[in-house]
N, C-alpha and C. Protein backbone atom coordinates (compact mmCIF):
# COMPACT_ATOMS: atom_id res chain seq x y z
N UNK A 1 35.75 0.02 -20.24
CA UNK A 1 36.90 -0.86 -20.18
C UNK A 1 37.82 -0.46 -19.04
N UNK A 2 37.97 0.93 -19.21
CA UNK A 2 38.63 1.19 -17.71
C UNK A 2 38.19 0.96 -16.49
N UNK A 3 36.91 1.21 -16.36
CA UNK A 3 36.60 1.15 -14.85
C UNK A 3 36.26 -0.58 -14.45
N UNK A 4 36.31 -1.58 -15.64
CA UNK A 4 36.28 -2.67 -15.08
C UNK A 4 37.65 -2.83 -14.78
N UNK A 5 38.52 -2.53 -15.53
CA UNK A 5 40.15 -2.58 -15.10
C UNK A 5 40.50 -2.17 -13.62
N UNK A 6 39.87 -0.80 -13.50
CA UNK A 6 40.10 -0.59 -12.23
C UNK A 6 39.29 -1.29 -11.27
N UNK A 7 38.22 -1.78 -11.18
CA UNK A 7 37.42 -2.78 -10.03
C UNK A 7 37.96 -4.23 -10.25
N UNK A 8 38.52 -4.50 -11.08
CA UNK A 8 39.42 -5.90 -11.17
C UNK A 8 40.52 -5.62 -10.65
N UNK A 9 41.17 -4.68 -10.46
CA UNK A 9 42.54 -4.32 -9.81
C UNK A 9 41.97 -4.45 -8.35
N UNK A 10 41.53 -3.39 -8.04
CA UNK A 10 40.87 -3.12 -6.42
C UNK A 10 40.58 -4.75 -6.04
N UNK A 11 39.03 -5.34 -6.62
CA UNK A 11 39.11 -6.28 -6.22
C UNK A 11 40.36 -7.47 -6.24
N UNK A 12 41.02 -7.63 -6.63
CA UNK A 12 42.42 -8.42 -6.56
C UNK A 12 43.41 -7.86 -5.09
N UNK A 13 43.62 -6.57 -4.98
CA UNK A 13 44.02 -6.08 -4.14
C UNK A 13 42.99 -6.38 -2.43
N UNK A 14 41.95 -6.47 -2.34
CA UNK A 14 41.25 -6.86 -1.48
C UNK A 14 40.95 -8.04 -1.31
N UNK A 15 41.24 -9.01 -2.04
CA UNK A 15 41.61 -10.68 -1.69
C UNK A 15 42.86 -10.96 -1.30
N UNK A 16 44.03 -9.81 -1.58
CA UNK A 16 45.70 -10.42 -1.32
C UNK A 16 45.71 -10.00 0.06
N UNK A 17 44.88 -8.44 0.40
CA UNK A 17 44.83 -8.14 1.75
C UNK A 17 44.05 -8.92 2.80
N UNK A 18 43.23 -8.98 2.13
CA UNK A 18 42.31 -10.41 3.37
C UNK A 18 43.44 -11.74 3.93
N UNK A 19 44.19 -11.96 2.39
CA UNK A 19 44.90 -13.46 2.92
C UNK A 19 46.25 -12.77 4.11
N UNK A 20 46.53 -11.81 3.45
CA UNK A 20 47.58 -11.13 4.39
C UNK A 20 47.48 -11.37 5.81
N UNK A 21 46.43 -10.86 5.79
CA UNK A 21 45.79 -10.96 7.76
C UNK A 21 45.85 -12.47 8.36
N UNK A 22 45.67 -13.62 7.42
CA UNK A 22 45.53 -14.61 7.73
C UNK A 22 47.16 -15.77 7.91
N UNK A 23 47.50 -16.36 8.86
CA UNK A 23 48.92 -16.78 8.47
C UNK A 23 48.19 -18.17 9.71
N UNK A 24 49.15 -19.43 9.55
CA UNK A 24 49.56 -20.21 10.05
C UNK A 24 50.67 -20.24 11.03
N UNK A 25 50.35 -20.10 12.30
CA UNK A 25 51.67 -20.05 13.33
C UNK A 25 51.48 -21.21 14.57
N UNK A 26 52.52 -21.52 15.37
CA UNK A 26 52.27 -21.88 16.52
C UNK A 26 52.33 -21.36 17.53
N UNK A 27 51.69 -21.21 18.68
CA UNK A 27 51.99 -20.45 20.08
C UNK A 27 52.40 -21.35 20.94
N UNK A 28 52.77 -20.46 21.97
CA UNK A 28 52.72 -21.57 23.30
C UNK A 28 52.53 -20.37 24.00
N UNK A 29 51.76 -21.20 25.33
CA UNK A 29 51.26 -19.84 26.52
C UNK A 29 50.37 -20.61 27.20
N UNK A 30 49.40 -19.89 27.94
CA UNK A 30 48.89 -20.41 28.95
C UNK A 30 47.37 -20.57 28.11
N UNK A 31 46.47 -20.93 28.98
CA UNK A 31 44.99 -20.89 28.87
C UNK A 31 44.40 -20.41 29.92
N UNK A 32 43.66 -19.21 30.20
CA UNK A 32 43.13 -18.61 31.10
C UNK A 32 41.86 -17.94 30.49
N UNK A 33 41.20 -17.40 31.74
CA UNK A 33 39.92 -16.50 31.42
C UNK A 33 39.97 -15.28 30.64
N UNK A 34 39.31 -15.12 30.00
CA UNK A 34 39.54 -13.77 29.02
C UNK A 34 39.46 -12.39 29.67
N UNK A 35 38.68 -12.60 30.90
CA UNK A 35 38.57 -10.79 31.58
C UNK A 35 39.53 -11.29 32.41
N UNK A 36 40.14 -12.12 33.22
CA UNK A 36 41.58 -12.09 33.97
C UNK A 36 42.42 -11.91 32.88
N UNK A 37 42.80 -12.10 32.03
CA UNK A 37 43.75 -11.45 30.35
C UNK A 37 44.15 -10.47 30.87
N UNK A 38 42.83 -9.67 30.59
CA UNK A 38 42.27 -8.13 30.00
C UNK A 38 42.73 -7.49 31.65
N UNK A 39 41.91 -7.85 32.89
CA UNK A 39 41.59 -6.61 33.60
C UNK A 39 42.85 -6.84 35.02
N UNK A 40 43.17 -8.06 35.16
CA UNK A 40 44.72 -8.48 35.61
C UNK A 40 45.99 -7.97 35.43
N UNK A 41 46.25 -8.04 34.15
CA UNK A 41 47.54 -8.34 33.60
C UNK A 41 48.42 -9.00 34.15
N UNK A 42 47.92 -10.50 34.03
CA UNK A 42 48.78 -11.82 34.40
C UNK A 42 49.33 -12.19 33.48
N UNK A 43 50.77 -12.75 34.06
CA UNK A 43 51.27 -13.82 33.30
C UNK A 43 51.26 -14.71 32.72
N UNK A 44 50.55 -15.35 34.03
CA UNK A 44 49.85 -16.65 34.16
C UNK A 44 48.73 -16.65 34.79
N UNK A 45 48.05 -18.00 34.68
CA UNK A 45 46.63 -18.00 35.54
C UNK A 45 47.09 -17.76 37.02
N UNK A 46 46.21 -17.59 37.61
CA UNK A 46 46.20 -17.66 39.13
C UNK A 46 46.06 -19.10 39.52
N UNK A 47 45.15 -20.07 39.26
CA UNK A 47 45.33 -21.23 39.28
C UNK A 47 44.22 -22.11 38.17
N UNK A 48 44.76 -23.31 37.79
CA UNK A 48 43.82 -24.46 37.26
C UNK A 48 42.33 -24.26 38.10
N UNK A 49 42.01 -23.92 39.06
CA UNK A 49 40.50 -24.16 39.63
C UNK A 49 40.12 -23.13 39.17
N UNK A 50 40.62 -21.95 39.28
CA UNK A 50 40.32 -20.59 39.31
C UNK A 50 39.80 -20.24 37.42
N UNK A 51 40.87 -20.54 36.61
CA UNK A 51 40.45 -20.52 35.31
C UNK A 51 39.42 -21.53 35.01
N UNK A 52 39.18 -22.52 35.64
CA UNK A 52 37.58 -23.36 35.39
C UNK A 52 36.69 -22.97 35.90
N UNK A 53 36.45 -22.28 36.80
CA UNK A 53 35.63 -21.46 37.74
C UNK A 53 34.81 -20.53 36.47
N UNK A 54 35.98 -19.69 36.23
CA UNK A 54 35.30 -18.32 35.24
C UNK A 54 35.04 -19.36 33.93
N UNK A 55 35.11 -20.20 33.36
CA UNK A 55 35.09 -20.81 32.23
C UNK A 55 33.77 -21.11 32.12
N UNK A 56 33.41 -21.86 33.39
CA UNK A 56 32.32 -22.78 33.86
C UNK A 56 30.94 -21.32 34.41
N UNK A 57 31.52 -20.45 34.64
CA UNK A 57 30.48 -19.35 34.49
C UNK A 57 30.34 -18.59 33.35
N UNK A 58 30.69 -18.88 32.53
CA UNK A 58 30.68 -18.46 31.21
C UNK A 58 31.49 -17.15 30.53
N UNK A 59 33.02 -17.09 31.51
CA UNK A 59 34.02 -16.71 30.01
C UNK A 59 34.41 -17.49 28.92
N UNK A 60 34.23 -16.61 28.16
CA UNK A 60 35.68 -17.26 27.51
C UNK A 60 37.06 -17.55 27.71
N UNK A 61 37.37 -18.72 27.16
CA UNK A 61 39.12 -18.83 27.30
C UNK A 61 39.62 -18.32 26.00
N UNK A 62 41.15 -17.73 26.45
CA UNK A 62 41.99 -17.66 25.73
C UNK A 62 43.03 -18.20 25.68
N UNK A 63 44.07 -17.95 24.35
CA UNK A 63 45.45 -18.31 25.14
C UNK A 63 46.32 -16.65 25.29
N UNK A 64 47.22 -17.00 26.33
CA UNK A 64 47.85 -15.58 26.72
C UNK A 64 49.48 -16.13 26.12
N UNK A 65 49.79 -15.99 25.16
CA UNK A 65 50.56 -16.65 24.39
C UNK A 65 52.13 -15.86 24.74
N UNK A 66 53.03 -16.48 25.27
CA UNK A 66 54.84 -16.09 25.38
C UNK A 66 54.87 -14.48 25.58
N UNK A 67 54.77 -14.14 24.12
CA UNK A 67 55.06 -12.89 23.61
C UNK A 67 53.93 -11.87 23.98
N UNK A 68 53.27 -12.01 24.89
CA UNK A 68 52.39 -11.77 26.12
C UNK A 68 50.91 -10.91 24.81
N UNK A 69 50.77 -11.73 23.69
CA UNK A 69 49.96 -11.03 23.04
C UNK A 69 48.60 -12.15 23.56
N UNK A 70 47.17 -11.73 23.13
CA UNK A 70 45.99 -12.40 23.45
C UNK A 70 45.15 -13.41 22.96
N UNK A 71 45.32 -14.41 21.97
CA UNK A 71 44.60 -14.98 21.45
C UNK A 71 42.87 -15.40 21.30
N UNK A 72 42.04 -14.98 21.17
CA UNK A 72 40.73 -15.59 21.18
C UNK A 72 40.70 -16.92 20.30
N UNK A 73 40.37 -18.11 20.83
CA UNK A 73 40.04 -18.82 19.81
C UNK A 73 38.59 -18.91 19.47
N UNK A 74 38.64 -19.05 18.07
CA UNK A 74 37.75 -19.00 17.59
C UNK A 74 37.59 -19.98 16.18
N UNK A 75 36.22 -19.92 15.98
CA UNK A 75 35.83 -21.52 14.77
C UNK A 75 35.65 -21.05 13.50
N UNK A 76 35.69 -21.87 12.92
CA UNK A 76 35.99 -21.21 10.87
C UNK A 76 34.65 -22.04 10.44
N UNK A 77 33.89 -22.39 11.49
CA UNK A 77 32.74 -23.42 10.80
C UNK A 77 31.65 -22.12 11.09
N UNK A 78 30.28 -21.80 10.57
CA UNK A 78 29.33 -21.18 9.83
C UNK A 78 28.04 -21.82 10.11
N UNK A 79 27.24 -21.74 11.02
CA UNK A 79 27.79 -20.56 12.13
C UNK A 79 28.43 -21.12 13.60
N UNK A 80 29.43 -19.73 13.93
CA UNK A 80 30.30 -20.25 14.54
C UNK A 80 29.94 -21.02 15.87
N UNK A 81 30.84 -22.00 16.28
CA UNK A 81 31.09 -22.50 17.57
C UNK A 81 32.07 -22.35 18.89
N UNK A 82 31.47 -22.05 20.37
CA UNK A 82 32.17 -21.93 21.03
C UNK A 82 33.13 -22.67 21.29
N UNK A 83 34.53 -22.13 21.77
CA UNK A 83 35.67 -23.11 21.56
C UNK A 83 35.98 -23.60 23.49
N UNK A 84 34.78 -22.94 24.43
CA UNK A 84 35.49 -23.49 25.68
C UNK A 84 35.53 -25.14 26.06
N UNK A 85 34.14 -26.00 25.22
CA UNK A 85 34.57 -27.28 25.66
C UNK A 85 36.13 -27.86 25.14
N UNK A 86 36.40 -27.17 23.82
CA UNK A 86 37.89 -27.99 23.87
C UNK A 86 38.69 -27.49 24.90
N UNK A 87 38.88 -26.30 25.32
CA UNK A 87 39.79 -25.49 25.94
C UNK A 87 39.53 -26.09 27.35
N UNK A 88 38.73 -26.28 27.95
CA UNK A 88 38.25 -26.54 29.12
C UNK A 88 39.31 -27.84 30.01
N UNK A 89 40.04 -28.94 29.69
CA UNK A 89 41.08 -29.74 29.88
C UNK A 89 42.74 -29.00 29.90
N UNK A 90 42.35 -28.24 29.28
CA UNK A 90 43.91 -27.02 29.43
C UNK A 90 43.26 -26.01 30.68
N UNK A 91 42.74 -25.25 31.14
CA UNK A 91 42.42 -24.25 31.88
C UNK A 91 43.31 -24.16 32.33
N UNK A 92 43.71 -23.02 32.72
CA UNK A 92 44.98 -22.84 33.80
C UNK A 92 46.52 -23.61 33.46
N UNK A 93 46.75 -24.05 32.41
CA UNK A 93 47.78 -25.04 31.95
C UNK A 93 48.65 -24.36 30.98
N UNK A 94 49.46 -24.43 30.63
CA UNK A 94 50.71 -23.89 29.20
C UNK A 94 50.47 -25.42 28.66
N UNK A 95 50.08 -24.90 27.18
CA UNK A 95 49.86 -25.32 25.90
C UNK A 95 50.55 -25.13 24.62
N UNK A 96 50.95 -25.71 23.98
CA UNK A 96 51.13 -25.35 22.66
C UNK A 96 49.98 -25.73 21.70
N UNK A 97 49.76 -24.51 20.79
CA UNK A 97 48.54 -24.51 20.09
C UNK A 97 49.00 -24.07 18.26
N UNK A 98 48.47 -24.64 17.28
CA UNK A 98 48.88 -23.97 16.17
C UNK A 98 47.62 -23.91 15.32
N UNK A 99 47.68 -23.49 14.25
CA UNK A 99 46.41 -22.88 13.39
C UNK A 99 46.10 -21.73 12.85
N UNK A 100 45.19 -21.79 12.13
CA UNK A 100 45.12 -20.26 11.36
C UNK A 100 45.14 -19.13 12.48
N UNK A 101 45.90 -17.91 12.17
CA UNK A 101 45.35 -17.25 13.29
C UNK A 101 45.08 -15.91 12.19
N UNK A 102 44.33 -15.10 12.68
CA UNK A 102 43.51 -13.59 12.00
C UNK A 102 43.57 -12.57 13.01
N UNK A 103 44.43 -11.11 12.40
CA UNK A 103 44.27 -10.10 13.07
C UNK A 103 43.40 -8.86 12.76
N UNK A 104 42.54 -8.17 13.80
CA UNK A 104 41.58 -7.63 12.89
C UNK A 104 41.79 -5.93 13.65
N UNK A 105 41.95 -4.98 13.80
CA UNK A 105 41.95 -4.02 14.98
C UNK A 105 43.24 -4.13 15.42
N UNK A 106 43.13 -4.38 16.71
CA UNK A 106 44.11 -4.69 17.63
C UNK A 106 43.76 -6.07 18.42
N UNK A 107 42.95 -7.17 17.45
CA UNK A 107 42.63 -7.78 18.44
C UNK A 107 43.46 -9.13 17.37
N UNK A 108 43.41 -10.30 18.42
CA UNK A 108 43.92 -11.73 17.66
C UNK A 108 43.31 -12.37 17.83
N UNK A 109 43.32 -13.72 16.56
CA UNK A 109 42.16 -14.83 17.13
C UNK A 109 43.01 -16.15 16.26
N UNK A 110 42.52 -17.62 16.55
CA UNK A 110 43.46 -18.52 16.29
C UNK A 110 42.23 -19.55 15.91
N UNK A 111 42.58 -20.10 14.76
CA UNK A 111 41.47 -21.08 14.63
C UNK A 111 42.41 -22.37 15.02
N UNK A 112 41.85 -22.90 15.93
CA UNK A 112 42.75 -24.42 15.96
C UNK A 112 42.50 -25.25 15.73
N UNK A 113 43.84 -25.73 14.80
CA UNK A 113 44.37 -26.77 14.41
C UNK A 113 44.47 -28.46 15.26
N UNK A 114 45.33 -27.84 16.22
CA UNK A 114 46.02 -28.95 17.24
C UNK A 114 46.13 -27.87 18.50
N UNK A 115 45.80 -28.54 19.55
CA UNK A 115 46.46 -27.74 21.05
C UNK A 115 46.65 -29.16 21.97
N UNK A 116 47.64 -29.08 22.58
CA UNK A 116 48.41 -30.37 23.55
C UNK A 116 48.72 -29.54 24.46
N UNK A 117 49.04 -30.09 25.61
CA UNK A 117 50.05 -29.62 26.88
C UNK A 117 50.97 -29.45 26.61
N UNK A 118 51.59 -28.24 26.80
CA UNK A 118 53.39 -28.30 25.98
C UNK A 118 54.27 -29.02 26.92
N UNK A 119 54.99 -30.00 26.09
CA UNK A 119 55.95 -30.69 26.51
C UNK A 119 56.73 -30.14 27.55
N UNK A 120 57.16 -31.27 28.06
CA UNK A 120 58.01 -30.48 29.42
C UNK A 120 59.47 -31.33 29.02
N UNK A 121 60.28 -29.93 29.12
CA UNK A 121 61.80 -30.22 29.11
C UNK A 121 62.85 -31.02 30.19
């Protein structure tokens, strides 16, 4: 009786922590190549041709979101799908993007929802 008590606890505790990791937010930031992200440290893209260039040779895109953290997007469908044809019309562009996003390590990833060109003020 106890030790199912205790693996019903644990397990309960390891479903609240899974959802933990998981939240609904919006970003805004750019869309660029994932090793210009990483081995750069840009702001921004270098340019719209330049982030279709590496896209079209097969990086990945990300978004490099405000708060200068990294987004991977990535798909919640089984098994997964690459996300550069949507991304591919943003390249090099500031976006606003929202959707599940999951942190795992030190790394981030965003399942999307909606991504548009962010409005211009």
């Amino acid at each position: 009786m106890r030790t199912a008590l205790i693996v019903t606890a644990l397990m309960t505790f390891m479903v609240l922590a899974m959802n933990a990791a998981e939240q609904t937010a919006t970003l805004r930031g750019y869309v660029l190549d994932s090793a210009c992200a990483f081995t750069k440290t840009l702001d921004k893209p270098v340019s719209r041709a330049c982030a279709l260039a590496c896209a079209k040779g097969g990086s990945p895109l990300v978004i490099l979101a405000d708060d200068g953290n990294i987004y991977w997007p990535i798909s919640s469908a089984t098994p997964a799908v690459g996300q550069n044809p949507r991304l591919l019309k943003f390249a090099g562009e500031r976006v606003t993007a929202s959707g599940k996003i999951f942190q795992r390590g030190g790394s981030r990833a965003i399942v999307l929802e909606k991504i548009a060109p962010e409005a211009t003020k």
